[in-house]
C-alpha atoms as a PDB file:
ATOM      1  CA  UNK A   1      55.036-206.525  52.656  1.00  0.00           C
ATOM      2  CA  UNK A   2      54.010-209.976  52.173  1.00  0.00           C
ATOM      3  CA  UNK A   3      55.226-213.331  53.570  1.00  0.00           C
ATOM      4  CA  UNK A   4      58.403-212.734  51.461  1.00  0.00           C
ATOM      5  CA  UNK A   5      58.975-209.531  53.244  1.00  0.00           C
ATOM      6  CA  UNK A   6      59.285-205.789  51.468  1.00  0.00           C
ATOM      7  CA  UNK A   7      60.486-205.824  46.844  1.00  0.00           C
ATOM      8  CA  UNK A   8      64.346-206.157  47.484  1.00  0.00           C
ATOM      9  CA  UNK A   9      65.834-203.104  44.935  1.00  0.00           C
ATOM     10  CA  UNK A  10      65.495-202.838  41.365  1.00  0.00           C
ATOM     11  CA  UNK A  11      68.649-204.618  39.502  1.00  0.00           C
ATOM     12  CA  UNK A  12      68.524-202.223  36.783  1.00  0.00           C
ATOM     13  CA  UNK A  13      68.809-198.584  35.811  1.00  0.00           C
ATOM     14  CA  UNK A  14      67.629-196.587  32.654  1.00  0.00           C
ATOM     15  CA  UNK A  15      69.710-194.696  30.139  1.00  0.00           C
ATOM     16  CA  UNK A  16      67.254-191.919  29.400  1.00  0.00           C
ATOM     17  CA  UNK A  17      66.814-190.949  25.707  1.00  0.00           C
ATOM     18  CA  UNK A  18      69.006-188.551  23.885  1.00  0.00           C
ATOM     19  CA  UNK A  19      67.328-185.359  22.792  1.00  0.00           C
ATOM     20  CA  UNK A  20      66.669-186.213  18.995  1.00  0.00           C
ATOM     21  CA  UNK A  21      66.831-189.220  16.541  1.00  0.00           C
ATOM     22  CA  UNK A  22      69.523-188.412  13.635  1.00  0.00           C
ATOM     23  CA  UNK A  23      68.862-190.298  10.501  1.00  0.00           C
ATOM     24  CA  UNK A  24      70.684-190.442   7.084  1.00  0.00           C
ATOM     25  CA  UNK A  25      70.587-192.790   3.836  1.00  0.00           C
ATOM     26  CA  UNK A  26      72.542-195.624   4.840  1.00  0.00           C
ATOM     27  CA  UNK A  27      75.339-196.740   2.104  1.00  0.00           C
ATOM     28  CA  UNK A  28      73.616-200.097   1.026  1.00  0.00           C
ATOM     29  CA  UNK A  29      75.204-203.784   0.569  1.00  0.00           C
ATOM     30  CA  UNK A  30      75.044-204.025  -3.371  1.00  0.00           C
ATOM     31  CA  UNK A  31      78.515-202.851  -3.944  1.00  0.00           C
ATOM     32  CA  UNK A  32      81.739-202.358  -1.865  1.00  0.00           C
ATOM     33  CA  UNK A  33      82.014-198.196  -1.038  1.00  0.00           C
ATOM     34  CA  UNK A  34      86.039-198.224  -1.398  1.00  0.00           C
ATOM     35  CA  UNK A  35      85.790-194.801   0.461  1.00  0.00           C
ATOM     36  CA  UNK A  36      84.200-196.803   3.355  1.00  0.00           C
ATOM     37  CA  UNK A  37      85.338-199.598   5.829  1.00  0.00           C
ATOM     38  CA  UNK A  38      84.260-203.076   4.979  1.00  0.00           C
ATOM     39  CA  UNK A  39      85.924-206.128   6.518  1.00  0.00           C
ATOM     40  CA  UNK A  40      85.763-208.206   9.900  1.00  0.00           C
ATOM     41  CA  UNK A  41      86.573-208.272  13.618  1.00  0.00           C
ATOM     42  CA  UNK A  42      87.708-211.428  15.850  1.00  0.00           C
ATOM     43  CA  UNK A  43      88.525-211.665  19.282  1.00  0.00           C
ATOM     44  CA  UNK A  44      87.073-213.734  22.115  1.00  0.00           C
ATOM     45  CA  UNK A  45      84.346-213.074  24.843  1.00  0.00           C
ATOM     46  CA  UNK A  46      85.282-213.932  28.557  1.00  0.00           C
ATOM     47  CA  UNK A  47      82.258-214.596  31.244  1.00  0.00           C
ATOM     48  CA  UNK A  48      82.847-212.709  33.881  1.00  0.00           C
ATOM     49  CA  UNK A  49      79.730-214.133  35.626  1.00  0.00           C
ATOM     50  CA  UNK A  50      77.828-217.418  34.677  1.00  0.00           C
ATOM     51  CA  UNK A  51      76.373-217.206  31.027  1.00  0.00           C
ATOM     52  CA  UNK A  52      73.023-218.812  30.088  1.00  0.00           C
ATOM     53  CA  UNK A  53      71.123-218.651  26.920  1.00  0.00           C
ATOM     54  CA  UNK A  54      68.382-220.871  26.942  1.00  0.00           C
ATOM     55  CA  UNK A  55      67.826-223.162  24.062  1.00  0.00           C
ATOM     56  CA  UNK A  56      64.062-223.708  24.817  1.00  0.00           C
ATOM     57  CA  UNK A  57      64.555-227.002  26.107  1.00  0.00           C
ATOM     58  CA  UNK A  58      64.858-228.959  29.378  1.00  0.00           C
ATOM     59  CA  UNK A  59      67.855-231.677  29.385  1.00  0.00           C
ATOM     60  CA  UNK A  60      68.465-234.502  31.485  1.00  0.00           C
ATOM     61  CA  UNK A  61      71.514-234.379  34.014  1.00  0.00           C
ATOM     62  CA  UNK A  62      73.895-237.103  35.474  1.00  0.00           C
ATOM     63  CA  UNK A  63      72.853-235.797  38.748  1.00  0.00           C
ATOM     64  CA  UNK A  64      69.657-237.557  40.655  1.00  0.00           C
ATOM     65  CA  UNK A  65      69.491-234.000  43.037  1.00  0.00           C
ATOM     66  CA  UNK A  66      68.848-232.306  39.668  1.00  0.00           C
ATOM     67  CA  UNK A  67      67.733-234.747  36.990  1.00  0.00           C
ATOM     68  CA  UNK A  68      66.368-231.807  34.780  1.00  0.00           C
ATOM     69  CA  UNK A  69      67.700-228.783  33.724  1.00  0.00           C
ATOM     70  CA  UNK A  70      66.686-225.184  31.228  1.00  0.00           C
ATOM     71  CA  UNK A  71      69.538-226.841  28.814  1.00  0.00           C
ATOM     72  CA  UNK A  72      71.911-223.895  27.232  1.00  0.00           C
ATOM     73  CA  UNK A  73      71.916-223.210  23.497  1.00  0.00           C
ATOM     74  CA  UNK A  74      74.490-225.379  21.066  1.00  0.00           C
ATOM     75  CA  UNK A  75      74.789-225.529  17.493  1.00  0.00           C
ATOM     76  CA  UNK A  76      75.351-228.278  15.590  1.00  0.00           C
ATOM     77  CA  UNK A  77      75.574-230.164  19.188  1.00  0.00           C
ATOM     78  CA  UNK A  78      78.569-227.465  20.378  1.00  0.00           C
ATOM     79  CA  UNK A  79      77.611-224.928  22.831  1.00  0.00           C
ATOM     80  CA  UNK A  80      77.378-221.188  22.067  1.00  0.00           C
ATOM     81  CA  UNK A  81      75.880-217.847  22.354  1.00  0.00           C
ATOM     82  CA  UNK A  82      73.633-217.580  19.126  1.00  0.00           C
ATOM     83  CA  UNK A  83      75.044-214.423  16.654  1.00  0.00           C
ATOM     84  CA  UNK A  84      71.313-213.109  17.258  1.00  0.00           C
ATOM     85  CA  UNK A  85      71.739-212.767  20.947  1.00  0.00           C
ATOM     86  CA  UNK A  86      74.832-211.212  20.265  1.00  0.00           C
ATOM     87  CA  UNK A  87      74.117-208.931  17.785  1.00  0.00           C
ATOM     88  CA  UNK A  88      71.027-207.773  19.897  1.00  0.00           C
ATOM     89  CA  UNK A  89      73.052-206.752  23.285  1.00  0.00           C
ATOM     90  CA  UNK A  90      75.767-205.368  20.786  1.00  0.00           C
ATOM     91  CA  UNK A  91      72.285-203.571  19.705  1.00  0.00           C
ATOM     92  CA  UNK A  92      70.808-202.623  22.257  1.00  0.00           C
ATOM     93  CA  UNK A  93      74.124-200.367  23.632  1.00  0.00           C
ATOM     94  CA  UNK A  94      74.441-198.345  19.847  1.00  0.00           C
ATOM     95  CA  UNK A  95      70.608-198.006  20.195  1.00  0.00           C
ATOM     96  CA  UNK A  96      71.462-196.255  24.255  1.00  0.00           C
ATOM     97  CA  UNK A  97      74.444-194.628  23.246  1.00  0.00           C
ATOM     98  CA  UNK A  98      73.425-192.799  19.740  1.00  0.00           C
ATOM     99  CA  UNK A  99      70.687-190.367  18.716  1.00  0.00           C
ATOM    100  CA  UNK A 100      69.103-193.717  17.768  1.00  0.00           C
ATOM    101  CA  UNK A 101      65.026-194.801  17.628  1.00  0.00           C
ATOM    102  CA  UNK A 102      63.544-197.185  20.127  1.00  0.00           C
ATOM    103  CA  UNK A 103      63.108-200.350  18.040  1.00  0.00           C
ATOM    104  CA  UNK A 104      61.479-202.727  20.689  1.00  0.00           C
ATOM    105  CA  UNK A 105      58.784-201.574  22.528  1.00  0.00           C
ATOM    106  CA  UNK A 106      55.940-202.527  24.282  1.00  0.00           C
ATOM    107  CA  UNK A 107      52.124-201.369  23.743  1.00  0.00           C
ATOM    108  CA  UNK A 108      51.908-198.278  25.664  1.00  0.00           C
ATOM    109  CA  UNK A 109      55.388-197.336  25.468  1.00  0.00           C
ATOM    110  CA  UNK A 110      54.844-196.202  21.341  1.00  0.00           C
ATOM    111  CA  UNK A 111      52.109-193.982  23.178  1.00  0.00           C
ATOM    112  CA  UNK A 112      54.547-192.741  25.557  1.00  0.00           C
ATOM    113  CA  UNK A 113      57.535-192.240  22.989  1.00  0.00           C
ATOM    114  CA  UNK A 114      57.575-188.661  20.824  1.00  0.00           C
ATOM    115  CA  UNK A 115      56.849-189.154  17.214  1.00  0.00           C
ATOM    116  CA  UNK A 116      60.595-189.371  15.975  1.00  0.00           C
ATOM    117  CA  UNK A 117      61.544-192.123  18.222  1.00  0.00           C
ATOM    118  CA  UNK A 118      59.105-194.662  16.366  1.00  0.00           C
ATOM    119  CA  UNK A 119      61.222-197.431  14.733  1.00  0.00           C
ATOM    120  CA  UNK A 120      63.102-196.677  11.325  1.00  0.00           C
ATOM    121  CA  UNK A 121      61.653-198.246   7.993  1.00  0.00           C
ATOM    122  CA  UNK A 122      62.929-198.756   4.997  1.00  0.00           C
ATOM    123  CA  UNK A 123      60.143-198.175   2.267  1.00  0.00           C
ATOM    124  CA  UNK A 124      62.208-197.273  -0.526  1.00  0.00           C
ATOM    125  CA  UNK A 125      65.958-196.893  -1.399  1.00  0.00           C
ATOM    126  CA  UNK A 126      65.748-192.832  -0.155  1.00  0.00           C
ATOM    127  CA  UNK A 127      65.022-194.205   3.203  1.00  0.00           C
ATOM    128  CA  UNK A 128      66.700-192.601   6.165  1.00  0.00           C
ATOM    129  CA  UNK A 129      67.868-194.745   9.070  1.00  0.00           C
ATOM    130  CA  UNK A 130      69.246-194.233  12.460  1.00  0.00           C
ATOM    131  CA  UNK A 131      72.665-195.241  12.920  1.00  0.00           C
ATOM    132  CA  UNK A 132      71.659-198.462  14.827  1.00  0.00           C
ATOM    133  CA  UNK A 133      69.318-199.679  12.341  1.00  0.00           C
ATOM    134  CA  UNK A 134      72.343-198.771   9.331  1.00  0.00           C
ATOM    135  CA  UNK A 135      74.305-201.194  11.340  1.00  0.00           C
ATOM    136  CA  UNK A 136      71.700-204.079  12.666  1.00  0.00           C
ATOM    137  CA  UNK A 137      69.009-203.099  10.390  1.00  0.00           C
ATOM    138  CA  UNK A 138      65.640-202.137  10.223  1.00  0.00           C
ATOM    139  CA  UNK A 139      61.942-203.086   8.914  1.00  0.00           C
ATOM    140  CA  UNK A 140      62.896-203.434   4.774  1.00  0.00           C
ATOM    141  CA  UNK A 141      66.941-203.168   5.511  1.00  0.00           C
ATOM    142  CA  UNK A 142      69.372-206.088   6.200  1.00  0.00           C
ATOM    143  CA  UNK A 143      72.067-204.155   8.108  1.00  0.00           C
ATOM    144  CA  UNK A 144      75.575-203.915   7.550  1.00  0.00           C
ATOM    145  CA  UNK A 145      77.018-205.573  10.228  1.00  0.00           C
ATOM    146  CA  UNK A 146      76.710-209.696  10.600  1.00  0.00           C
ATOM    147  CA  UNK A 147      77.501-211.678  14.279  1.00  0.00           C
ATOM    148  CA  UNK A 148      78.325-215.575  14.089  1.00  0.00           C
ATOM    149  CA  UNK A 149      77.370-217.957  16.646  1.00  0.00           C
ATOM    150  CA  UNK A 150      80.009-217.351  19.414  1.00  0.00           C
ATOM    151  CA  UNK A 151      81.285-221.261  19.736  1.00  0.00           C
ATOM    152  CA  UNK A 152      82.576-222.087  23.222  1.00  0.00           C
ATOM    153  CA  UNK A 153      86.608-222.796  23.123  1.00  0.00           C
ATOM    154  CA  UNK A 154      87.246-223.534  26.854  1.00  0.00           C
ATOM    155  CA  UNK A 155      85.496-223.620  30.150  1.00  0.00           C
ATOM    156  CA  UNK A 156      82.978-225.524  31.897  1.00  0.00           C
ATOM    157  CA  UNK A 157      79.566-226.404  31.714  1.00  0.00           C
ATOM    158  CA  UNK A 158      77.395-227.143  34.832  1.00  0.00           C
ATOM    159  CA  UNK A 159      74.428-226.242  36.668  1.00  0.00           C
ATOM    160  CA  UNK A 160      73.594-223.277  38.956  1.00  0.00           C
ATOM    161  CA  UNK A 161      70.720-222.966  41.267  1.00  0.00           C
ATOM    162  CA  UNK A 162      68.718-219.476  40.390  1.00  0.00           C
ATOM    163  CA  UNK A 163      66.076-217.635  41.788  1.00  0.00           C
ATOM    164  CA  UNK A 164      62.467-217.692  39.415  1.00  0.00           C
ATOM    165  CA  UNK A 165      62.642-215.523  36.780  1.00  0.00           C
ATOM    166  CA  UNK A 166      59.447-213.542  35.301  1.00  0.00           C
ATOM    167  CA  UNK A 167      59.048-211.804  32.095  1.00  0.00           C
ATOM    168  CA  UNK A 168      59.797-208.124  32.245  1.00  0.00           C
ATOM    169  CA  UNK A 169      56.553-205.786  32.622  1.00  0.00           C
ATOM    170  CA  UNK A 170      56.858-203.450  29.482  1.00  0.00           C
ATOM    171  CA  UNK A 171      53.789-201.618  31.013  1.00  0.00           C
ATOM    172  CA  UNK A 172      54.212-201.273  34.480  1.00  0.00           C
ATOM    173  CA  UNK A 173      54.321-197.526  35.765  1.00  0.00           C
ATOM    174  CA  UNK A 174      58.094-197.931  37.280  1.00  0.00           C
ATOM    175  CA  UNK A 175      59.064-197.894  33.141  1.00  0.00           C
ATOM    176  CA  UNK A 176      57.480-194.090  32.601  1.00  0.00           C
ATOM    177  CA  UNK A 177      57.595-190.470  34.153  1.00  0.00           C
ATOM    178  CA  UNK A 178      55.263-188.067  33.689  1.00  0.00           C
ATOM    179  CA  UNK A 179      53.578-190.082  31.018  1.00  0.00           C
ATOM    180  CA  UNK A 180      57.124-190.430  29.022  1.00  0.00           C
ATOM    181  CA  UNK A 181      59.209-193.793  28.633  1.00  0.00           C
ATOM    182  CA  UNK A 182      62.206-193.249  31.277  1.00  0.00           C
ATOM    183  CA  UNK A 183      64.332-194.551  28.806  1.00  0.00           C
ATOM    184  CA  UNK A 184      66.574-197.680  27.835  1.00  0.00           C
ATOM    185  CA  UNK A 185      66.636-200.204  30.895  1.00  0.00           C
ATOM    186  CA  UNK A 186      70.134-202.292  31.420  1.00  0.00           C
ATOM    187  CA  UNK A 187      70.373-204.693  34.251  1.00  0.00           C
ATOM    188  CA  UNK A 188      73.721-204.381  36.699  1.00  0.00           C
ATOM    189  CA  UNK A 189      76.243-206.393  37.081  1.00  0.00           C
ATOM    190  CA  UNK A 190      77.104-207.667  40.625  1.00  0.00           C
ATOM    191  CA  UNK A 191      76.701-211.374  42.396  1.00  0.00           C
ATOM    192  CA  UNK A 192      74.294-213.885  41.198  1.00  0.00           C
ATOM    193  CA  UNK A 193      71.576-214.655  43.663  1.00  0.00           C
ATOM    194  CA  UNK A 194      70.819-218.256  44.441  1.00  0.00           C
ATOM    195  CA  UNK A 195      67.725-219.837  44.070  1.00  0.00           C
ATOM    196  CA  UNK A 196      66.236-223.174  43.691  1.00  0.00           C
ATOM    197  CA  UNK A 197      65.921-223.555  39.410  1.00  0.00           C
ATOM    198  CA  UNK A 198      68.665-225.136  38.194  1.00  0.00           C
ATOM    199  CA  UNK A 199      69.612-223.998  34.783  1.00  0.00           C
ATOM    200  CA  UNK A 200      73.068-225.429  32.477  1.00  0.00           C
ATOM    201  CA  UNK A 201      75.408-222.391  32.618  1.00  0.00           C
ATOM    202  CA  UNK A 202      78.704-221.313  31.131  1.00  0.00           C
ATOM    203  CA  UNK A 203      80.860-221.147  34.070  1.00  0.00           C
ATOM    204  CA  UNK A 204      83.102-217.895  35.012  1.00  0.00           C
ATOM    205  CA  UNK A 205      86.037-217.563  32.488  1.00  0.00           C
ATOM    206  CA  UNK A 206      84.343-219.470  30.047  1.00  0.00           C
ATOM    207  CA  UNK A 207      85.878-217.977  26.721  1.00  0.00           C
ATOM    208  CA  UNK A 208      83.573-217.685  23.025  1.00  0.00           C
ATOM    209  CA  UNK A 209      85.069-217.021  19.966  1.00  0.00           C
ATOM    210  CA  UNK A 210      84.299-213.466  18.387  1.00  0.00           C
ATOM    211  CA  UNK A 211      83.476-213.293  14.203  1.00  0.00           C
ATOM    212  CA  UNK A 212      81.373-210.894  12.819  1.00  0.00           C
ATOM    213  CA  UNK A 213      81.554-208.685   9.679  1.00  0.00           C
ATOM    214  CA  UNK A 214      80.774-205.469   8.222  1.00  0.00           C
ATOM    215  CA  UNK A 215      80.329-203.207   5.390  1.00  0.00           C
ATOM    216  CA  UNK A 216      80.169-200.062   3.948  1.00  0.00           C
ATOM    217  CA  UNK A 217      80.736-198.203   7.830  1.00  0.00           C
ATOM    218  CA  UNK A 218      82.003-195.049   8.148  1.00  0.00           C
ATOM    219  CA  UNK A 219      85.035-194.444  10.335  1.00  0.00           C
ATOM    220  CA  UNK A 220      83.128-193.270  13.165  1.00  0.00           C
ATOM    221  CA  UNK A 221      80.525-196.030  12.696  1.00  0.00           C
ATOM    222  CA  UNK A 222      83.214-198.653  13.310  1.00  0.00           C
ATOM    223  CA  UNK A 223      84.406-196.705  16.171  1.00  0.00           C
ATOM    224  CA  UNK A 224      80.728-196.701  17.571  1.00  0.00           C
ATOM    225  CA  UNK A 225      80.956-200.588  16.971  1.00  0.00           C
ATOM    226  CA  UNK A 226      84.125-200.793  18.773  1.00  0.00           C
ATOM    227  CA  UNK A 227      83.031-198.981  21.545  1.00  0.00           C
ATOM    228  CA  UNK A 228      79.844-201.072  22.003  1.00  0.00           C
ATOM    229  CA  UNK A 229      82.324-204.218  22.175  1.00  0.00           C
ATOM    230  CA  UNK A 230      84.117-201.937  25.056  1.00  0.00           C
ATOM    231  CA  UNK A 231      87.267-201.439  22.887  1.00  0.00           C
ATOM    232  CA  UNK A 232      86.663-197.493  23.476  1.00  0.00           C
ATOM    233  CA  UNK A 233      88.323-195.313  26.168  1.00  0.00           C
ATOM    234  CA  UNK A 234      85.512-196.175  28.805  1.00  0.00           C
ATOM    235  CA  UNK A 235      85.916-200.348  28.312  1.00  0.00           C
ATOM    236  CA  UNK A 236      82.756-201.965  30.314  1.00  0.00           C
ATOM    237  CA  UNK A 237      81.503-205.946  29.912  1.00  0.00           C
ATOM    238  CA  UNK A 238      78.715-205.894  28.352  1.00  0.00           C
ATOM    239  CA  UNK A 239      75.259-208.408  29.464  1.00  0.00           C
ATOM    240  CA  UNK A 240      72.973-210.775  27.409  1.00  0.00           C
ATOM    241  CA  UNK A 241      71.230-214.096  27.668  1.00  0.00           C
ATOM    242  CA  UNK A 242      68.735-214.710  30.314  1.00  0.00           C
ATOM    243  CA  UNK A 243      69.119-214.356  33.932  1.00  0.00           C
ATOM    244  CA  UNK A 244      70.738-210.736  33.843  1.00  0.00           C
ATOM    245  CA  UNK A 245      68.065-210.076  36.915  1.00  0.00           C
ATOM    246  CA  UNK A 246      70.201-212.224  38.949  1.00  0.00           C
ATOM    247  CA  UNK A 247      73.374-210.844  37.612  1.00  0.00           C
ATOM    248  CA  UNK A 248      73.848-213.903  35.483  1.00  0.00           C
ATOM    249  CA  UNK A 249      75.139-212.488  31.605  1.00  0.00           C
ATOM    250  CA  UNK A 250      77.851-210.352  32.253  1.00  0.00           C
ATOM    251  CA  UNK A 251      80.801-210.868  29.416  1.00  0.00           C
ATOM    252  CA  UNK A 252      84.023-208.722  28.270  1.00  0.00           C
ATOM    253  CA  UNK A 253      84.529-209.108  24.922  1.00  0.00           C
ATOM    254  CA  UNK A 254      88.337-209.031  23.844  1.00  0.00           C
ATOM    255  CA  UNK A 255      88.657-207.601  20.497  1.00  0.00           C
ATOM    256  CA  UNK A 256      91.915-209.416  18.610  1.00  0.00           C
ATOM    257  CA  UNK A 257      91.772-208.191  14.999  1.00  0.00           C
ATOM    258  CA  UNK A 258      90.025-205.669  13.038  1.00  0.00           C
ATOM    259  CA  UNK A 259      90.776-206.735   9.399  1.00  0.00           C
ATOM    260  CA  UNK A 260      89.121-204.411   6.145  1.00  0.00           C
ATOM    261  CA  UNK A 261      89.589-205.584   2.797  1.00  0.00           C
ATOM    262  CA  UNK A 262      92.285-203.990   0.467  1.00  0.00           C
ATOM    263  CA  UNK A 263      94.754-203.711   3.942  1.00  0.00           C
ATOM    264  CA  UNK A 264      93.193-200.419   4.425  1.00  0.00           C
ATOM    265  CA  UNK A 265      93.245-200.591   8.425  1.00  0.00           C
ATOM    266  CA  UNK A 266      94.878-203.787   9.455  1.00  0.00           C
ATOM    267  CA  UNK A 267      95.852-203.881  13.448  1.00  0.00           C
ATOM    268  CA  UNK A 268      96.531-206.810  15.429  1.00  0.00           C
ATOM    269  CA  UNK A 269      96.236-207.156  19.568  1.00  0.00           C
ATOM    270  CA  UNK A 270      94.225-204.289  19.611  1.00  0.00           C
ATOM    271  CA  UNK A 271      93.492-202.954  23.150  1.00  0.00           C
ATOM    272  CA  UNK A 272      91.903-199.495  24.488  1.00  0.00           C
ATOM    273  CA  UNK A 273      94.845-198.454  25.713  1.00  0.00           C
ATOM    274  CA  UNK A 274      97.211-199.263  22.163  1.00  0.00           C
ATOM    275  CA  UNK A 275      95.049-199.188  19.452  1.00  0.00           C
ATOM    276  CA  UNK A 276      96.427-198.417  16.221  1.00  0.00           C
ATOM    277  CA  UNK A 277      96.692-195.093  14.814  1.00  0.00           C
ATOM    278  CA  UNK A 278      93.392-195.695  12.586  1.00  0.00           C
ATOM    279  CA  UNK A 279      91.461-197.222  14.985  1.00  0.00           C
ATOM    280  CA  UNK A 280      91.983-194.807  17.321  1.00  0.00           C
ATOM    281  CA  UNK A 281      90.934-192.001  14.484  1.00  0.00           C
ATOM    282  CA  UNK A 282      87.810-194.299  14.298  1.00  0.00           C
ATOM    283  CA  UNK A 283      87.187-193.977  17.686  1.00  0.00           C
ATOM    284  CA  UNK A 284      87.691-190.440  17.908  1.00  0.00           C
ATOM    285  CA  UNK A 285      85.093-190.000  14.903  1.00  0.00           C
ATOM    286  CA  UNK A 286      82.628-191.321  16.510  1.00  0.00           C
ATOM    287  CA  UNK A 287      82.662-189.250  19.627  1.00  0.00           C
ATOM    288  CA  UNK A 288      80.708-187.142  17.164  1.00  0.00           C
ATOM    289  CA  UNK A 289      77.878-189.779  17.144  1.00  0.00           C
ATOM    290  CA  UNK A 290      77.935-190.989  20.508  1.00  0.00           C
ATOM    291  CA  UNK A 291      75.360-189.085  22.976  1.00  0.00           C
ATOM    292  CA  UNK A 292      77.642-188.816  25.368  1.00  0.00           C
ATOM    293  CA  UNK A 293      75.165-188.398  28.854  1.00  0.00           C
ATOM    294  CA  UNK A 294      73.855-191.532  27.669  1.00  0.00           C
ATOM    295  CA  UNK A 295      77.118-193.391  27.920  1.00  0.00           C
ATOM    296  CA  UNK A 296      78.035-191.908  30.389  1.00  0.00           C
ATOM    297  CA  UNK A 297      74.940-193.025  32.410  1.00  0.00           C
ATOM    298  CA  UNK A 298      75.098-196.634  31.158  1.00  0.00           C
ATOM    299  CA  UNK A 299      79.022-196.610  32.401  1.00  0.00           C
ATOM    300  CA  UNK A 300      77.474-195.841  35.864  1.00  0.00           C
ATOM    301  CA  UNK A 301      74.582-198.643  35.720  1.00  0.00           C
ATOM    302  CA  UNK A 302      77.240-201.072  34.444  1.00  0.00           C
ATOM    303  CA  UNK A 303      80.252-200.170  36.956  1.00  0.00           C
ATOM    304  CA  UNK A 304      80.829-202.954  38.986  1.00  0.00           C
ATOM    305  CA  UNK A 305      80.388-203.203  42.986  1.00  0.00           C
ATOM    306  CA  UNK A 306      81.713-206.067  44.273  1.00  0.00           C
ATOM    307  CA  UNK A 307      78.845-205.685  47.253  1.00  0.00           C
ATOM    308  CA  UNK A 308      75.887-205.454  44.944  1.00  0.00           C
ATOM    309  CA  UNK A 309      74.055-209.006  45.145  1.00  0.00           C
ATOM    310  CA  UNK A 310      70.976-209.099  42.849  1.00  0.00           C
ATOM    311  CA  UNK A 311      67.455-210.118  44.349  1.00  0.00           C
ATOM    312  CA  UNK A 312      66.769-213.422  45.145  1.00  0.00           C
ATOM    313  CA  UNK A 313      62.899-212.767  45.151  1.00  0.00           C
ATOM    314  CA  UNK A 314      60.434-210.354  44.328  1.00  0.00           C
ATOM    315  CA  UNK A 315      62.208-206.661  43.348  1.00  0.00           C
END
């Protein structure tokens, strides 16, 4: 046990791997496909819990208790979440949700992965991709779908007082059974813990402004996009930045407008429950694409209990 007593439980689950990775050619950027959806979606992202993503630096405070603090990003001296943290959470639920490959991994996990879950290149223009590296591309491939940085529009900025945080260990056994990766890990959402690190945070309600753009998707790729926001029929808040251990990172993104080019799906206030007669055919197509066990296990890891409190010390 310790002097800090017995691990307090794990504040994650895994969403085990579908059966197979399904590749195909991916449509390309170096012409508009008019037989395929190209265009933008904007909305706005809510904390629902305090959001941190750390710029790499330490800032001064106003406050002698704390006179440093793990400053938050900002760009172009506004605060944000950076399009790359928000394209990778976005990411990392196609990647958990499709018959995808495993793009990050850690030494022994590409031993402990089958052969056709080894990330996707793209040699030469005959190159088949999963449908997560079509969309956020892939060793030799851009990707066809773009996130800005998510400015802040309202809310407030402070400090929070977190447990310490340590790097996740790729290679610890608790990752595999019976020599096989367990799968995709996502961290719960709950009740930050409390600590004594301070770190600048978003605070709860905080709202970011949603841009990003795609091309060339299929209709049931856009619906696989949509449902990774949570615009599908099983709407969840997704997590990113750091401090998810602690249940820091959890965000509901609410979707606004999906605009294409050439007015070819145009609906405004778009919600799960009244979507628009093509988005909801989007949606539908890509119930073909979605593994649906695996959603259906990250719903469970990510459905909220308003009694979970994430560990405030060694898990």
């Amino acid at each position: 046990m310790g002097a800090f007593g017995p691990p307090e439980p794990k504040p994650f689950g895994f969403v085990p791997l579908p059966p197979h990775v399904s590749r195909q050619k991916p449509a390309g950027h170096d012409r508009l496909v008019t037989a395929l959806w190209s265009g933008s979606i904007t909305g706005e992202l809510v904390a629902q819990t305090p959001i941190h993503v750390g710029s790499g630096g330490i800032d001064l405070t106003d406050d002698s208790r704390i006179p440093l603090v793990k400053a938050h990003f900002r760009t172009a001296g506004k605060v944000a979440i950076p399009g790359s943290s928000l394209k990778g959470a976005i990411r990392s639920v196609v990647e958990a949700i499709t018959y995808s490959c495993v793009r990050v991994q850690s030494r022994r996990a590409r031993e402990a992965l089958p052969d056709d879950f080894k990330p996707c290149e793209a040699k030469n223009r005959d190159a088949r991709l999963c449908l997560a590296c079509r969309l956020f591309g892939a060793m030799g491939y851009q990707g066809q779908v773009s996130f800005a940085d998510a400015i802040l529009l309202s809310g407030k900025v402070g400090t929070i007082l977190t447990p310490s945080l340590y790097p996740p260990r790729a290679d610890a056994r608790l990752y595999y059974k019976d020599g096989q990766v367990k799968g995709r890990k996502f961290y719960h959402h709950g009740q930050p813990a409390k600590g004594n690190v301070p770190i600048e945070v978003c605070d709860v309600q905080s709202r970011f402004r949603l841009f990003l753009e795609f091309i060339n998707l299929e209709p049931g790729e856009l619906g696989v996009l949509l449902t990774a926001l949570g615009c599908g029929s099983t709407p969840f808040e997704l997590k990113l930045g750091g401090a998810k251990p602690i249940c820091a990172g959890s965000i509901k993104a609410q979707v606004r407008l999906v605009d294409t080019m050439g007015a070819r799906l145009r609906a405004t206030q778009f919600e799960a429950s009244a979507s628009a007669q093509n988005l909801g055919q989007c949606l539908t197509a890509a119930k073909g694409l979605i593994a649906d066990e695996s959603l259906k296990e990250l719903m469970r890891i990510w459905t909220r209990d308003p009694r979970r409190v994430c560990p405030s010390r060694v898990y």
